[in-house]
C-alpha atoms as a PDB file:
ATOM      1  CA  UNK A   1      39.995 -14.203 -14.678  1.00  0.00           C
ATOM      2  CA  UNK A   2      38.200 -10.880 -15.212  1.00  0.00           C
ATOM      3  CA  UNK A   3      35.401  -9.884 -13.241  1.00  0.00           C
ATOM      4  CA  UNK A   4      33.547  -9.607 -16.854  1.00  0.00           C
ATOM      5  CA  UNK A   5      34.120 -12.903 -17.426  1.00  0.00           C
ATOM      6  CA  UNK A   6      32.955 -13.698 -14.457  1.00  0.00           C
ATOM      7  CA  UNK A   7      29.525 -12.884 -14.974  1.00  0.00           C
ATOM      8  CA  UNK A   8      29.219 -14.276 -18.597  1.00  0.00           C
ATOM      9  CA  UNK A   9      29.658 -17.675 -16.677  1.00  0.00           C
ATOM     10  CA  UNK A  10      27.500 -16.991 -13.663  1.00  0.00           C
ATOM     11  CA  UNK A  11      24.632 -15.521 -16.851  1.00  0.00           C
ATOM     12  CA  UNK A  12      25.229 -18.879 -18.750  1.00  0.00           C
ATOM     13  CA  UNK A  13      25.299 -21.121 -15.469  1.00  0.00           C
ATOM     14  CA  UNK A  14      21.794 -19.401 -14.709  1.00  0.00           C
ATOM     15  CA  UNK A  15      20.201 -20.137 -18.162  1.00  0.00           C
ATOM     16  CA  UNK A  16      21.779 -23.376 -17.919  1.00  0.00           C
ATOM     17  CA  UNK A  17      19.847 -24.331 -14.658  1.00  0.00           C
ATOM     18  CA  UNK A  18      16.695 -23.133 -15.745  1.00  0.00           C
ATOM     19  CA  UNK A  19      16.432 -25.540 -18.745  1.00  0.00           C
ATOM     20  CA  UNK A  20      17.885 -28.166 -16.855  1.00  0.00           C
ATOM     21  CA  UNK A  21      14.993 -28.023 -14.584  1.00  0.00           C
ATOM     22  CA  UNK A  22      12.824 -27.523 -17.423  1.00  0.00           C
ATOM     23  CA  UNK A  23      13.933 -30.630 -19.235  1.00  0.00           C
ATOM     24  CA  UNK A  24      13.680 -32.719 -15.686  1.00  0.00           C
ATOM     25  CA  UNK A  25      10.164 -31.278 -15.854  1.00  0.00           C
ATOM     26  CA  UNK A  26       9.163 -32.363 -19.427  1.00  0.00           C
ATOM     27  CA  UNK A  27      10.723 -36.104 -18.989  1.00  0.00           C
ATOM     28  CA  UNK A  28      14.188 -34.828 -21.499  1.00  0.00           C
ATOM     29  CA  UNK A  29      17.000 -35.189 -19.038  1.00  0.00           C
ATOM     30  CA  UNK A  30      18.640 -37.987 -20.784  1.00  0.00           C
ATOM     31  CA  UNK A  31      19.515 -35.941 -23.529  1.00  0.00           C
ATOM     32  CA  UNK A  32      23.468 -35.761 -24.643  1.00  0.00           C
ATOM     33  CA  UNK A  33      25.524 -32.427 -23.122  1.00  0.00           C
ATOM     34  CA  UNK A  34      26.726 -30.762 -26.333  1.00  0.00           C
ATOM     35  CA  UNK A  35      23.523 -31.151 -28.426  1.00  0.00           C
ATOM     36  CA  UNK A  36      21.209 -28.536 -29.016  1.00  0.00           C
ATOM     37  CA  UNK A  37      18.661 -29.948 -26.759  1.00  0.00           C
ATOM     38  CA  UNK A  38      20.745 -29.827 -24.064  1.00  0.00           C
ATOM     39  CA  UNK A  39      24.132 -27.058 -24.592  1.00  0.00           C
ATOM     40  CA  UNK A  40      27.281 -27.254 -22.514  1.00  0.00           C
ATOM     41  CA  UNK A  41      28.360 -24.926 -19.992  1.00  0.00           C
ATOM     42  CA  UNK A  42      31.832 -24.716 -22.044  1.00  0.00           C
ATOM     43  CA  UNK A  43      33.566 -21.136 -23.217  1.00  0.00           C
ATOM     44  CA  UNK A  44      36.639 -22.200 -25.184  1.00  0.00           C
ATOM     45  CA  UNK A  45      34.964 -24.504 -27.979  1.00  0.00           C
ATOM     46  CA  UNK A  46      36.406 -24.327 -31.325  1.00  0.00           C
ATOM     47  CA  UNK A  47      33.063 -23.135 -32.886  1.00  0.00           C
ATOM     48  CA  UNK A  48      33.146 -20.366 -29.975  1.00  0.00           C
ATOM     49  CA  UNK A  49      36.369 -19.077 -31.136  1.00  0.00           C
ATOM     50  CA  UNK A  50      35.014 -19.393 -34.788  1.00  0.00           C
ATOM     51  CA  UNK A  51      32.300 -17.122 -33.742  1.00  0.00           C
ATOM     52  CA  UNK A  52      34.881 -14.150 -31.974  1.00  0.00           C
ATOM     53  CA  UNK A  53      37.063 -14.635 -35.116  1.00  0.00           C
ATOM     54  CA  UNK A  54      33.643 -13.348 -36.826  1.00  0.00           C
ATOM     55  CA  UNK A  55      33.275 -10.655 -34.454  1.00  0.00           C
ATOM     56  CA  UNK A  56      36.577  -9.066 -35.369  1.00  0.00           C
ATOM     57  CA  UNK A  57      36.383  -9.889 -39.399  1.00  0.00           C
ATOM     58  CA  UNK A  58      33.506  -7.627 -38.913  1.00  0.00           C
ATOM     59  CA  UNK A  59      34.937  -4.819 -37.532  1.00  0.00           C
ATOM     60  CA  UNK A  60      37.648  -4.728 -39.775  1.00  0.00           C
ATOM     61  CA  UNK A  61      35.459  -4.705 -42.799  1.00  0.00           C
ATOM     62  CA  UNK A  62      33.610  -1.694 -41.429  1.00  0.00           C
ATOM     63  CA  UNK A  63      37.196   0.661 -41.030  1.00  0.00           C
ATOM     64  CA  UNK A  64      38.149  -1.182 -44.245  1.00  0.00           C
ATOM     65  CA  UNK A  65      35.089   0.061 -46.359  1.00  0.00           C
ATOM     66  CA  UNK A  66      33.756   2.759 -44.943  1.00  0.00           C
ATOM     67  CA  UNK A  67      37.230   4.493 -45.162  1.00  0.00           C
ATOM     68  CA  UNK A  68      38.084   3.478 -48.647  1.00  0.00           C
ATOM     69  CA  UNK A  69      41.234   1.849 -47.706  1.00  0.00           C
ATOM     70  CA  UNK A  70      40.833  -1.037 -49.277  1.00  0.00           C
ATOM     71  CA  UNK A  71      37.061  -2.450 -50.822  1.00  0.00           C
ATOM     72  CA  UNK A  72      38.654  -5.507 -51.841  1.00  0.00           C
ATOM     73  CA  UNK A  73      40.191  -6.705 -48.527  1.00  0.00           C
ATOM     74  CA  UNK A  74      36.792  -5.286 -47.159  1.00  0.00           C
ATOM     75  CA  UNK A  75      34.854  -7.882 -49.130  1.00  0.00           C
ATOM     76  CA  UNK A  76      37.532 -10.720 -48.714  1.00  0.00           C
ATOM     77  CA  UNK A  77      36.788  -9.939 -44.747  1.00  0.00           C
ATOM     78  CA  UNK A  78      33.285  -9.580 -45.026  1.00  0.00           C
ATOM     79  CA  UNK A  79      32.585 -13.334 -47.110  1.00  0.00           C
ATOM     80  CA  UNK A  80      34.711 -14.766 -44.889  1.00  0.00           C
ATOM     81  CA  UNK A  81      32.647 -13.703 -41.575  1.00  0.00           C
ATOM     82  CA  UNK A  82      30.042 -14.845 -42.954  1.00  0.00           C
ATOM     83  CA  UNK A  83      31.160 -18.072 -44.429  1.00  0.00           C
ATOM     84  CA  UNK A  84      31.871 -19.143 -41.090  1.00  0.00           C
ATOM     85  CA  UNK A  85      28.217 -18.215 -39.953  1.00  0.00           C
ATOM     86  CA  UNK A  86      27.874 -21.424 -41.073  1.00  0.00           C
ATOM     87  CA  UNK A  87      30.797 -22.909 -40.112  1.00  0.00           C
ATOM     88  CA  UNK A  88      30.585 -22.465 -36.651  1.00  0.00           C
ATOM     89  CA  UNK A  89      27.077 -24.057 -36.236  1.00  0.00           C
ATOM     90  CA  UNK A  90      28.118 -27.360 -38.303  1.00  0.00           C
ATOM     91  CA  UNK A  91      31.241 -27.714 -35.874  1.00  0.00           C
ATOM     92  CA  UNK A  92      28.975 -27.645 -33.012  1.00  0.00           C
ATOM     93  CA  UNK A  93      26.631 -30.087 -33.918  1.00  0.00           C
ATOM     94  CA  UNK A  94      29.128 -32.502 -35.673  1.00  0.00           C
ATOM     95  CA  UNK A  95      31.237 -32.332 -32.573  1.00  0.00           C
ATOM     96  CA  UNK A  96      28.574 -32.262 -30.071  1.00  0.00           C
ATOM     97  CA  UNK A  97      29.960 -28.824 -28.369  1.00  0.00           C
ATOM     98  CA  UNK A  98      26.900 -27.150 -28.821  1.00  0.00           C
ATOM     99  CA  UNK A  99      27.329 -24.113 -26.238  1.00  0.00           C
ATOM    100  CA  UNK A 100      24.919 -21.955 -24.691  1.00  0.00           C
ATOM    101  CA  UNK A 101      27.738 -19.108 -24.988  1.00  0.00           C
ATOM    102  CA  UNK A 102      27.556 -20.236 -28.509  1.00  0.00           C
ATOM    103  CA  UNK A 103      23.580 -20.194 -28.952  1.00  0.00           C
ATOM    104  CA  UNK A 104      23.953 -16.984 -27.405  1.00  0.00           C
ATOM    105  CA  UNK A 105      26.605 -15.341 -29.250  1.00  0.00           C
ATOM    106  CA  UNK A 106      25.546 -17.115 -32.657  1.00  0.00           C
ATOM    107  CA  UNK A 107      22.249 -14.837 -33.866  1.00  0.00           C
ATOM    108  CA  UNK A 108      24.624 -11.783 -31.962  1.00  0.00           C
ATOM    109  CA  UNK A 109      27.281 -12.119 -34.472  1.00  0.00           C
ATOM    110  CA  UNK A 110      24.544 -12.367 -37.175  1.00  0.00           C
ATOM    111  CA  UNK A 111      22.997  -9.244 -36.074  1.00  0.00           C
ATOM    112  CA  UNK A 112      26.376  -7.419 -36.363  1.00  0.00           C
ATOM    113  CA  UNK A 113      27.115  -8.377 -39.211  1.00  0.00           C
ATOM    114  CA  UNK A 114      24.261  -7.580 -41.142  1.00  0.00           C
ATOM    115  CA  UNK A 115      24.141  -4.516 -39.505  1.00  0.00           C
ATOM    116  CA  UNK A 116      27.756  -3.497 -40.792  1.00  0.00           C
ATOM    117  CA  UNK A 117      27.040  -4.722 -44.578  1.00  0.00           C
ATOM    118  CA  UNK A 118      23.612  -2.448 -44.496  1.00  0.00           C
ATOM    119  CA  UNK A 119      25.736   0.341 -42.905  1.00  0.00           C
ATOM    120  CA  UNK A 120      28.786   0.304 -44.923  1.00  0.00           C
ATOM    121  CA  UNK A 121      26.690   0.266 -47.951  1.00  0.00           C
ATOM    122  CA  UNK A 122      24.294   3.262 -46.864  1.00  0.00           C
ATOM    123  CA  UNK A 123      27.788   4.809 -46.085  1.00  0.00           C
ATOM    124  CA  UNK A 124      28.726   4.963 -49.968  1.00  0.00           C
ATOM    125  CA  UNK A 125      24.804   5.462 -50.846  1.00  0.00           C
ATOM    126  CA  UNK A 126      24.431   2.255 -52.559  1.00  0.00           C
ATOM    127  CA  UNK A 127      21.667   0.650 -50.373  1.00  0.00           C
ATOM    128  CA  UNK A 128      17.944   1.617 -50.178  1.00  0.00           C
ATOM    129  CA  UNK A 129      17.424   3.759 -46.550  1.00  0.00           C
ATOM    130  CA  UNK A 130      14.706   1.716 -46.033  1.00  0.00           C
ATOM    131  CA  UNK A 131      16.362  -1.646 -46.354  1.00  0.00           C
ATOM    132  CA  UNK A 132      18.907  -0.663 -43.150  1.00  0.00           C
ATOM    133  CA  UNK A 133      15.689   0.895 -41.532  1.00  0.00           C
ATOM    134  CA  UNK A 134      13.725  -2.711 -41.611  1.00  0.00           C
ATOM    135  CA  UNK A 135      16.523  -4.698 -41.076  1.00  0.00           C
ATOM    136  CA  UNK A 136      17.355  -3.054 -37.816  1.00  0.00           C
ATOM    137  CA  UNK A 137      14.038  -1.962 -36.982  1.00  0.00           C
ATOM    138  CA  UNK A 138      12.877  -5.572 -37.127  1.00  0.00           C
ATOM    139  CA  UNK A 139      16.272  -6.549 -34.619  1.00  0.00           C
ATOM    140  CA  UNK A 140      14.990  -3.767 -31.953  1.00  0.00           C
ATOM    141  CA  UNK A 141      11.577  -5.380 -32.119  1.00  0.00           C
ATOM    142  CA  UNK A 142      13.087  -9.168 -31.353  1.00  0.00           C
ATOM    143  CA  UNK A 143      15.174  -7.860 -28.934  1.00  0.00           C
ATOM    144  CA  UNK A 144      12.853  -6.180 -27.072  1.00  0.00           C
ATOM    145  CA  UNK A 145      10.500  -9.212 -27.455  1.00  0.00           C
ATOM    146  CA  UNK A 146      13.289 -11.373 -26.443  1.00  0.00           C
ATOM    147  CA  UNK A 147      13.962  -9.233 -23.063  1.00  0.00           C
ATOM    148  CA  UNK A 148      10.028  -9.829 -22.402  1.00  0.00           C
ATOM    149  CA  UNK A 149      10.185 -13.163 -22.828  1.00  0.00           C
ATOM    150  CA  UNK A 150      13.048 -13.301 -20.406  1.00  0.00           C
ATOM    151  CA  UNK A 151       9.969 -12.877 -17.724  1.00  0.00           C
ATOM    152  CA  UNK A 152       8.813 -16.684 -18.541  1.00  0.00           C
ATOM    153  CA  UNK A 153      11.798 -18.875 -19.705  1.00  0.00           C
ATOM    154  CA  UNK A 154      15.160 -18.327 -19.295  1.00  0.00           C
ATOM    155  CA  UNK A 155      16.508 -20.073 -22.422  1.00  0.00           C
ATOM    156  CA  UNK A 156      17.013 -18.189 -25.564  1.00  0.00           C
ATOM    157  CA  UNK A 157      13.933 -19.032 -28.058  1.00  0.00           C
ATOM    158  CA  UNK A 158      15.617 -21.429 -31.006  1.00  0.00           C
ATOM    159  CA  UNK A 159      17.258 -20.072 -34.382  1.00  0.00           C
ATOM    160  CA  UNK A 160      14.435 -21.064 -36.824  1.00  0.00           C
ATOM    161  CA  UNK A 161      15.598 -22.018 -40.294  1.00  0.00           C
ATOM    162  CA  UNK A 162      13.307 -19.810 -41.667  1.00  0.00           C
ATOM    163  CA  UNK A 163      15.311 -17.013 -39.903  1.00  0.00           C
ATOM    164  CA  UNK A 164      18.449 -18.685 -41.113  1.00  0.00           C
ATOM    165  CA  UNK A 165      17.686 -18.369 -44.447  1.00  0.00           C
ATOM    166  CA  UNK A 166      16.710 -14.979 -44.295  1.00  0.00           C
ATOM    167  CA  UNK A 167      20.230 -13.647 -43.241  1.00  0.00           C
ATOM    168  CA  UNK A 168      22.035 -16.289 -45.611  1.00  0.00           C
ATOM    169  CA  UNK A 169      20.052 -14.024 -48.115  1.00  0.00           C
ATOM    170  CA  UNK A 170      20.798 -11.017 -46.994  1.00  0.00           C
ATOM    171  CA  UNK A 171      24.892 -12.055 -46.504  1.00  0.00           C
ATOM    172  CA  UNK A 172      24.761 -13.004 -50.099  1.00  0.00           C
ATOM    173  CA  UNK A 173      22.846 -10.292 -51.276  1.00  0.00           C
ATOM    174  CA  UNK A 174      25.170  -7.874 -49.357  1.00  0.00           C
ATOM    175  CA  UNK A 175      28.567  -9.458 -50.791  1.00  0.00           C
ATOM    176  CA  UNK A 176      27.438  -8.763 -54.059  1.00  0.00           C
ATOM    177  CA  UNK A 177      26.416  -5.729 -53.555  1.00  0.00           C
ATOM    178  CA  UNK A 178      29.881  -5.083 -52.338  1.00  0.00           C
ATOM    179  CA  UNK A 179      31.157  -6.535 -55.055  1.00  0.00           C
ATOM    180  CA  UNK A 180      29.242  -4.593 -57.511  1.00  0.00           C
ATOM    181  CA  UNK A 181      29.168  -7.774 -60.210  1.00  0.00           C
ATOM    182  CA  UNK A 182      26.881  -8.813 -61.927  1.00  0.00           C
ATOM    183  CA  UNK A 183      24.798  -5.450 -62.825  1.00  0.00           C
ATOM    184  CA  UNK A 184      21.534  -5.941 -64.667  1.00  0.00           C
ATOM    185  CA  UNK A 185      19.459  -4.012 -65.914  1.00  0.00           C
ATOM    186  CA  UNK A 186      16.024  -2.604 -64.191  1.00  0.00           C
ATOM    187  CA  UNK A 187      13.368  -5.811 -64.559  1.00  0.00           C
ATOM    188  CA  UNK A 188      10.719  -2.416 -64.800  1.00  0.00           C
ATOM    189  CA  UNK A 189       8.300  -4.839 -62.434  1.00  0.00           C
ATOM    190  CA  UNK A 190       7.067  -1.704 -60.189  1.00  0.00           C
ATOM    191  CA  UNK A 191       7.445   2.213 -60.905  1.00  0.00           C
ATOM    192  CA  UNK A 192       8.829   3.142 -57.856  1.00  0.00           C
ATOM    193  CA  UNK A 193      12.592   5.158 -56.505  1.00  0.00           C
ATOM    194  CA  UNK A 194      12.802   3.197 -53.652  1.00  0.00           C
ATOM    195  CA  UNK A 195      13.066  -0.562 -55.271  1.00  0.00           C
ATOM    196  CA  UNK A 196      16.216  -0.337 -57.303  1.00  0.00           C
ATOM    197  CA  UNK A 197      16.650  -3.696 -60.035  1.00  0.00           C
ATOM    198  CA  UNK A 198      12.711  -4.286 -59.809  1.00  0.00           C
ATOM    199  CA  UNK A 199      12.336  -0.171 -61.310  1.00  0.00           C
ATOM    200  CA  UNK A 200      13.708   0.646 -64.652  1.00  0.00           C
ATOM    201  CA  UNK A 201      17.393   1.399 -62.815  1.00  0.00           C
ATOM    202  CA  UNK A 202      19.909  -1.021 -63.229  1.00  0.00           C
ATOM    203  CA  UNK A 203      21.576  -2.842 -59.959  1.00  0.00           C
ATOM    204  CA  UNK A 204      23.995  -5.206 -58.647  1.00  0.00           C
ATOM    205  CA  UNK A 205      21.923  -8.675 -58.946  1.00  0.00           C
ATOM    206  CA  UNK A 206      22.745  -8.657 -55.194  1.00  0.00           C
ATOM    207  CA  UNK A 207      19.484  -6.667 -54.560  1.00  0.00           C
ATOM    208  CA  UNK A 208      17.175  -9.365 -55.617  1.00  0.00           C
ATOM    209  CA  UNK A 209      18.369 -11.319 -52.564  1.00  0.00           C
ATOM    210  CA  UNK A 210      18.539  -8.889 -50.403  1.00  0.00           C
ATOM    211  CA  UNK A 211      14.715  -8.230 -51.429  1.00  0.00           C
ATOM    212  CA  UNK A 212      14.073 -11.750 -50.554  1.00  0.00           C
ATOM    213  CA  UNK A 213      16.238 -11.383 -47.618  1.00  0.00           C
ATOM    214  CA  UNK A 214      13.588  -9.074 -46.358  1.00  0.00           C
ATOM    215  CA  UNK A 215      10.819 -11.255 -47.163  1.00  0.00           C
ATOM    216  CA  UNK A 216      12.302 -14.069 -45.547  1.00  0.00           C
ATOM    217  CA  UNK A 217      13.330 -11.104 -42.057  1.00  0.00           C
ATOM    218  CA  UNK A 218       9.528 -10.163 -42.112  1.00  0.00           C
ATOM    219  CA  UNK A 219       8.134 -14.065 -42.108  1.00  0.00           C
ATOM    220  CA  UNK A 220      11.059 -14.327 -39.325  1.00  0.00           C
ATOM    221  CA  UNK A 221       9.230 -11.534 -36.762  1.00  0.00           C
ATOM    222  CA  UNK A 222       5.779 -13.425 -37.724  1.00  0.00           C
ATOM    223  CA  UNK A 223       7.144 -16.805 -36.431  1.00  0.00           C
ATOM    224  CA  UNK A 224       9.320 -16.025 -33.839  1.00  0.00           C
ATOM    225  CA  UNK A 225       6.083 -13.319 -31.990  1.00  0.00           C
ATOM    226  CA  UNK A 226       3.744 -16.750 -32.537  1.00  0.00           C
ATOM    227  CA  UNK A 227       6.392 -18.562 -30.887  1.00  0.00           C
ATOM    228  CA  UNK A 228       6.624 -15.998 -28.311  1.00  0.00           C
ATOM    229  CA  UNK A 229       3.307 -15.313 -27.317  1.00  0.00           C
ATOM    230  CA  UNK A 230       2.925 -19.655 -27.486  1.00  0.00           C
ATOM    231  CA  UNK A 231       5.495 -19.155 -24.993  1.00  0.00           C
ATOM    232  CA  UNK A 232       4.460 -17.110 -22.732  1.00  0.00           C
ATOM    233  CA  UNK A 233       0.912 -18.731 -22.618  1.00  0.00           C
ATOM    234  CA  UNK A 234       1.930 -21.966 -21.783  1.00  0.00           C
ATOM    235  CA  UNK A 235       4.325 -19.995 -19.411  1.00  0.00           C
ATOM    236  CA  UNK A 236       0.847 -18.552 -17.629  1.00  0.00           C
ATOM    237  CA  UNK A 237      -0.926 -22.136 -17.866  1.00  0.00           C
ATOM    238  CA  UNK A 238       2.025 -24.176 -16.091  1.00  0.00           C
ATOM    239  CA  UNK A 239       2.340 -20.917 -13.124  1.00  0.00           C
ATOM    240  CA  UNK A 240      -0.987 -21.079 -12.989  1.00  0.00           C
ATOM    241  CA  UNK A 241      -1.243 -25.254 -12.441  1.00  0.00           C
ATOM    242  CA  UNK A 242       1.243 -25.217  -9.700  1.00  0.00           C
ATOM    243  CA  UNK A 243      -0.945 -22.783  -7.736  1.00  0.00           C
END
């Protein structure tokens, strides 16, 4: 076993001890290993491999498009990975193999591959700058606020569905956008360059998701920085108590 590997298990056997002594704590250490409240220690789950499977879908969509090999088989990769964004997570539950590698690795994979449909589609210059700009601007903000966070709980903060949502839009909205189909014409809503489909310039119909996609991101960064300063106040409260 590699020495990498290694230290993924020692990371996840740390997390899981922290909630473990969290639940005992807050009265919740009857609850099921395998469910959300209470993920397994386990690597080699089916919804696991689902999620690496993801991981390399990605990368060959990237070398596929960007290199104009083949934009079909780039798509055909690229609705696939992110079919089984949701494919993965109902395995899990339904099976009761929730993970921590998985609630770990789950929002990872999401990041990635959102970041390769923005990128691959700034590539070919048929994506706003700005869109790739928030999307990964807003990423480097939870990420950092994530690390922070680190400081006063040990487990990852929860997927919200509001969060899901927003990258099911923007997966959508990207696919098309790949795809090219349907155009429509410019709704002529605002008069600005920068908001193709809602100007007078005809897009993909894709773009009206991804718009809402970005909605959805935004209300995402609101939650999850309420959640986290929640967090780290109670954090402060309970350090405080057992002074």
């Amino acid at each position: 076993m590699s020495e990498r590997t290694e230290r993924v298990k020692a990371k996840i056997k740390e997390i899981a001890d922290a909630d473990a002594a969290e639940r005992q704590r807050s009265g919740r250490s009857d609850v099921p290993v395998g469910t959300s409240g209470n993920p397994s220690t386990d690597i080699l789950t089916l919804a696991n491999v689902i999620t690496f499977c993801r991981l390399a879908l990605t990368g060959a969509f990237l070398v596929l498009f960007a290199s104009g090999t083949s934009r079909t088989l780039a798509l055909v990769c690229y609705v696939v990975a992110a079919t089984t964004d949701f494919l993965d997570g109902q395995i899990a539950r339904r099976t009761q193999t929730v993970s921590w590698l998985g609630k770990i690795m789950d929002p990872i994979m999401d990041r990635i591959l959102l970041f390769t449909g923005v990128i691959g589609l700034l590539i070919v210059g048929e994506l706003p700058v700005w869109v790739p700009v928030f999307v990964i601007g807003r990423d480097v903000y939870l990420a950092l606020g994530g690390m922070v966070l680190q400081r006063y709980q040990r487990r990852p903060v929860d997927v919200s569905y509001v969060g899901k949502a927003a990258t099911a839009l923007l997966m959508f909205g990207f696919c098309d956008l790949l795809l090219g189909l349907p155009q429509i014409e410019g709704l002529g809503i605002v008069d600005v360059a920068w908001l193709p489909g809602l100007n007078d310039q005809g897009a993909a119909l894709g773009i009206l998701f991804v718009y809402a996609g970005v909605v959805f991101s935004a209300a995402t960064a609101v939650i999850y920085t309420r959640e986290g300063i929640a967090l780290r106040r109670r954090a402060l409260e309970e350090r405080g108590e057992a002074r």
